[in-house]
N, C-alpha and C. Protein backbone atom coordinates (compact mmCIF):
# COMPACT_ATOMS: atom_id res chain seq x y z
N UNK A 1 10.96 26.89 -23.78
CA UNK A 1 9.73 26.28 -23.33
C UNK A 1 8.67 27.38 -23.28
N UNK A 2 7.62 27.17 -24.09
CA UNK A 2 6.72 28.14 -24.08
C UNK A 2 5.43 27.84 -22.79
N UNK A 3 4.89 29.10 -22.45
CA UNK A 3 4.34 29.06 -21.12
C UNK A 3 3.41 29.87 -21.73
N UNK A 4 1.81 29.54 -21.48
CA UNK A 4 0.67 30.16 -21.17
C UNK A 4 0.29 30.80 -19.26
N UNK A 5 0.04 31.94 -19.21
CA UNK A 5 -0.97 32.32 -18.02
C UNK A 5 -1.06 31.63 -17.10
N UNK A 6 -2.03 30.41 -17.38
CA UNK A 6 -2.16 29.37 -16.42
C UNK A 6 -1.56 28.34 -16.05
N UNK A 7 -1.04 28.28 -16.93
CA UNK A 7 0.58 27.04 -16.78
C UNK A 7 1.40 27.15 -16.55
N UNK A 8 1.77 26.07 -15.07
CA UNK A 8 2.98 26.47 -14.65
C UNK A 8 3.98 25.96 -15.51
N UNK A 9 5.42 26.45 -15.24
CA UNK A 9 6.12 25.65 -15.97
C UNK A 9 7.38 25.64 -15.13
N UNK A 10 8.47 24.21 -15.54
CA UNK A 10 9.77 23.62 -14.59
C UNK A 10 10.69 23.49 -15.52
N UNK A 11 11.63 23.86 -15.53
CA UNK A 11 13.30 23.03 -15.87
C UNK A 11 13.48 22.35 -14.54
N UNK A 12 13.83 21.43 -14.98
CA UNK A 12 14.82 20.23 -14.29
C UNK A 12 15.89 19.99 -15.12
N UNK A 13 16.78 20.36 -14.67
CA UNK A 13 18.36 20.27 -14.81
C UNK A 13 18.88 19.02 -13.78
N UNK A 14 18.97 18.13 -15.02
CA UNK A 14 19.74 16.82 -14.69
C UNK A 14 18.26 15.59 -14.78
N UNK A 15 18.77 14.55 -15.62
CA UNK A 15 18.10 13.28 -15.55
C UNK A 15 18.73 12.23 -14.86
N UNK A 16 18.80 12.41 -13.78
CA UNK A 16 18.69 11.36 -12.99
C UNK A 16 17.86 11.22 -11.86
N UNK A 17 17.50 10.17 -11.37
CA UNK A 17 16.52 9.60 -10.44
C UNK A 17 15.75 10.34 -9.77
N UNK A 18 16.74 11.33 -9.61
CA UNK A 18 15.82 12.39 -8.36
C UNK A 18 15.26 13.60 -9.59
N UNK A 19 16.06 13.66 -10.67
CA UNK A 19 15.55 14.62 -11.91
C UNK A 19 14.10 14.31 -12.78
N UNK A 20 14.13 13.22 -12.76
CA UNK A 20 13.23 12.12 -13.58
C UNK A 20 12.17 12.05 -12.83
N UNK A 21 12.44 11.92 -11.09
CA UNK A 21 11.31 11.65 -10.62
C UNK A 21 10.30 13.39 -10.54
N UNK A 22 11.16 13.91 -10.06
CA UNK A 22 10.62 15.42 -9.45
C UNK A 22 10.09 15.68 -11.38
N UNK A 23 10.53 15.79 -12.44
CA UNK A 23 9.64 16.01 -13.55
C UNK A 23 8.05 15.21 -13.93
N UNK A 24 8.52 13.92 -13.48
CA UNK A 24 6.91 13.12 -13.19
C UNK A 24 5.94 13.56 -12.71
N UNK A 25 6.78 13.77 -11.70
CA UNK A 25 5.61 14.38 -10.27
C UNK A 25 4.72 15.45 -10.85
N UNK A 26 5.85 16.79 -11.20
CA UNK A 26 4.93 17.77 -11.50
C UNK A 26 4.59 17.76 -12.68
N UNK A 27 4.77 16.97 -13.62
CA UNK A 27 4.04 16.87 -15.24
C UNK A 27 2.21 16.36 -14.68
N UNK A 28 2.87 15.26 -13.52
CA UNK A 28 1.71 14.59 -13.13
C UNK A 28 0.44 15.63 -12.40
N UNK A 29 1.01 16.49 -12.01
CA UNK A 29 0.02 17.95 -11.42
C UNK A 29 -0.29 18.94 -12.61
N UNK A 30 0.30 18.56 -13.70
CA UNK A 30 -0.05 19.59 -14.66
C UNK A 30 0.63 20.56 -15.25
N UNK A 31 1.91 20.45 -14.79
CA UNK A 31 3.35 21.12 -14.68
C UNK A 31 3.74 21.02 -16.41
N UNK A 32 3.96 22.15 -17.00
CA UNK A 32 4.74 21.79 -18.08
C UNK A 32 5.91 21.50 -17.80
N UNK A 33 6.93 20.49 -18.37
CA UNK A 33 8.12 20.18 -17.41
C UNK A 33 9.12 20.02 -18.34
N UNK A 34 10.13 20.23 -18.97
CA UNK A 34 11.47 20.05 -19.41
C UNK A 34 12.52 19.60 -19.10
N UNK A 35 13.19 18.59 -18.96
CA UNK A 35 14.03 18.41 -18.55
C UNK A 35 15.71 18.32 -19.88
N UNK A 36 16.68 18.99 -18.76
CA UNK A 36 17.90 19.22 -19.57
C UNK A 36 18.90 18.35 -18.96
N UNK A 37 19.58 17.81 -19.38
CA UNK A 37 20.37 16.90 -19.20
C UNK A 37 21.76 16.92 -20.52
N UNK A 38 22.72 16.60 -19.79
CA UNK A 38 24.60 17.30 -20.42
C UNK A 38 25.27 16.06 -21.20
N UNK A 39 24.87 14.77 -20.28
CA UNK A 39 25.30 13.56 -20.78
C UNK A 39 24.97 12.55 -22.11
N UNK A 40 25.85 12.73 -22.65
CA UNK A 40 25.02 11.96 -24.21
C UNK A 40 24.76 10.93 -23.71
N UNK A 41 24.95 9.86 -22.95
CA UNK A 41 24.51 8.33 -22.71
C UNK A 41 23.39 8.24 -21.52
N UNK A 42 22.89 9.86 -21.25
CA UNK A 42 22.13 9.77 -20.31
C UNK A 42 22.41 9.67 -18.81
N UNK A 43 22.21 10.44 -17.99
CA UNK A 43 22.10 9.59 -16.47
C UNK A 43 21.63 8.88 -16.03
N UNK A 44 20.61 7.72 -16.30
CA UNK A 44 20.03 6.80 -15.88
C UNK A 44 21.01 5.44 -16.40
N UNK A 45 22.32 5.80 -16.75
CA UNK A 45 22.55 4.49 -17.47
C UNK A 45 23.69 3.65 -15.90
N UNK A 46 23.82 2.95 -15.35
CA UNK A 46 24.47 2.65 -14.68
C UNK A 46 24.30 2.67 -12.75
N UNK A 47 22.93 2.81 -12.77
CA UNK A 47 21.63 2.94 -11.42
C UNK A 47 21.24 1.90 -11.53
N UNK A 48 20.98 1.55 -10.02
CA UNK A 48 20.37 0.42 -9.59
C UNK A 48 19.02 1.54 -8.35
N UNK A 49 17.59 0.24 -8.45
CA UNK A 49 16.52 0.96 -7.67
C UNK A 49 15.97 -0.47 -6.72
N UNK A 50 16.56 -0.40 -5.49
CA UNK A 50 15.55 -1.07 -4.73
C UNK A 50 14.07 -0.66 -4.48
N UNK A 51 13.62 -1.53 -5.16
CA UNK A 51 12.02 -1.48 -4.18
C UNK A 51 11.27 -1.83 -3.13
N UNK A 52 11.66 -0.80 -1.97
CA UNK A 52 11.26 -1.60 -0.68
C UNK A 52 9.59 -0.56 -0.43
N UNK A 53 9.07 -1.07 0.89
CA UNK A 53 8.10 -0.60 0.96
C UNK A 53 7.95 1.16 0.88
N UNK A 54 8.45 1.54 1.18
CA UNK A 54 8.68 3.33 1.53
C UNK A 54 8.62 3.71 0.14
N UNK A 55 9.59 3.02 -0.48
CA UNK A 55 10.09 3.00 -2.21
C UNK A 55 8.62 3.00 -3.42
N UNK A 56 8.08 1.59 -2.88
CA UNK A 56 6.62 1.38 -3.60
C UNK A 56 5.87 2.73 -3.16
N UNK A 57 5.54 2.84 -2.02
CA UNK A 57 4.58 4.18 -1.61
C UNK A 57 4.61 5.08 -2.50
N UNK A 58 5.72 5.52 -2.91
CA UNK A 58 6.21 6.88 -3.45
C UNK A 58 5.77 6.88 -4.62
N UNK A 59 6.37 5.63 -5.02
CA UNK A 59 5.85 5.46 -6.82
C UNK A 59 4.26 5.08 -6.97
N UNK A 60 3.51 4.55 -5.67
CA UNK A 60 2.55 4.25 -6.12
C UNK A 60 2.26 5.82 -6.17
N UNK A 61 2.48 7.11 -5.55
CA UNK A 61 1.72 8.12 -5.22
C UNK A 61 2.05 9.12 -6.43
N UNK A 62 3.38 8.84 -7.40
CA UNK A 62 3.43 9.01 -8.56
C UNK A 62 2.83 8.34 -9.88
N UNK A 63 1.41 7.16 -9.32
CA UNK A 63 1.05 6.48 -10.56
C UNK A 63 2.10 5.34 -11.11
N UNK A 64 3.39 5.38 -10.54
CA UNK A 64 4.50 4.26 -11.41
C UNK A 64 4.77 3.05 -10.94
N UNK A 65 4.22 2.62 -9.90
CA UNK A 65 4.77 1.09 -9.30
C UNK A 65 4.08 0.28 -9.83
N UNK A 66 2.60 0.17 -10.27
CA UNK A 66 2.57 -1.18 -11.22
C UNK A 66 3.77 -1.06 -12.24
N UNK A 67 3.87 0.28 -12.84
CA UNK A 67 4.47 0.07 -14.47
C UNK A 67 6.21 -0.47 -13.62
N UNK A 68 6.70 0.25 -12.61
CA UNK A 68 7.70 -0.48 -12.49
C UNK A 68 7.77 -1.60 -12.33
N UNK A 69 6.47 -2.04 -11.63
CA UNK A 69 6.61 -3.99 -11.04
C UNK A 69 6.76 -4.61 -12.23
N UNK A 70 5.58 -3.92 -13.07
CA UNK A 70 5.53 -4.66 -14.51
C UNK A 70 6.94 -4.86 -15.55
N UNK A 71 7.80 -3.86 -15.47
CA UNK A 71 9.04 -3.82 -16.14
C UNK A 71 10.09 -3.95 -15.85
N UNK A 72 10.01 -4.96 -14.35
CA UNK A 72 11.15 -5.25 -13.33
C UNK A 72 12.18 -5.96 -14.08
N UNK A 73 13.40 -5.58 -14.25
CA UNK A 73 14.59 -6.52 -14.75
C UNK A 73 15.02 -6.90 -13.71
N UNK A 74 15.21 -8.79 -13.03
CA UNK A 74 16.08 -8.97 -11.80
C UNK A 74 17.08 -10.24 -12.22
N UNK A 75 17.64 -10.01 -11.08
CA UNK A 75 19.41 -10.67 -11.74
C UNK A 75 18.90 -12.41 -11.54
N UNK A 76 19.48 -12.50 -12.38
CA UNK A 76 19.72 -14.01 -12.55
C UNK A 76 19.39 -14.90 -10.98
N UNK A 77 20.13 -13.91 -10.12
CA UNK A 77 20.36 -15.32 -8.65
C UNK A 77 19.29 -14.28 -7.70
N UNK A 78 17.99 -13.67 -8.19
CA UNK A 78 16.92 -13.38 -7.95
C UNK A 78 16.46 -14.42 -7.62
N UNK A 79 15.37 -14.88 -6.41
CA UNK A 79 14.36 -15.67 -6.58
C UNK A 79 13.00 -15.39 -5.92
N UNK A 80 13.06 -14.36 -5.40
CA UNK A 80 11.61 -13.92 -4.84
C UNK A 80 10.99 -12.95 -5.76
N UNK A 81 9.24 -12.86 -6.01
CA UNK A 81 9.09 -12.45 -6.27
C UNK A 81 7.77 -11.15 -5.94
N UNK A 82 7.65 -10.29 -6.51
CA UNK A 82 7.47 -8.67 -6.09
C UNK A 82 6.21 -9.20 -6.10
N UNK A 83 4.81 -8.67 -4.83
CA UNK A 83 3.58 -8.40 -4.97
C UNK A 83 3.51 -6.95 -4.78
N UNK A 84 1.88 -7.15 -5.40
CA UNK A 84 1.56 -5.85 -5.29
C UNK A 84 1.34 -5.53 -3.80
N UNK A 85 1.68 -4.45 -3.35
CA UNK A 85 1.46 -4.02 -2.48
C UNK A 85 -0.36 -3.52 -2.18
N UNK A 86 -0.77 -3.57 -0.52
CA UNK A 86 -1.99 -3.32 -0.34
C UNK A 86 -1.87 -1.96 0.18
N UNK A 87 -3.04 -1.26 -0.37
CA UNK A 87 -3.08 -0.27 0.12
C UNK A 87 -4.25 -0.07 1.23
């Protein structure tokens, strides 16, 4: 990973949830960010993400809770559905 002067730069070792998120974050500050990950099928494959209020906060403060609301997969015997939260 090449680094200029003014740019910071991150490895994140490991893609999962908490890997994925902490690379967002600081890409989202300006962070050059890399992430390395061991698993050919990925770590995100076999996670489940409640979205409760604490949950939305976070992502809204990462920019991602519309895009998650927007790309919500819910199970079949789902029947409520997600608002946006007020800020």
């Amino acid at each position: 990973m090449e680094n200029t002067d003014d740019v910071r730069s991150a490895l994140i070792v490991g893609a999962g949830i908490a890997g994925l998120t902490a690379a967002s974050a600081l890409a989202g500050r300006g962070w050059l960010v890399e992430v390395a990950e061991v698993s050919t099928e990925g770590a995100t494959v076999g996670w489940g993400l409640s979205l409760t209020g604490p949950s939305l906060r976070a992502l809204d403060q990462l920019g991602l809770a519309d895009q998650c609301l927007t790309a919500r997969i819910w199970h079949a015997h789902d029947h409520h559905t997600p608002t946006r939260m007020e800020r």
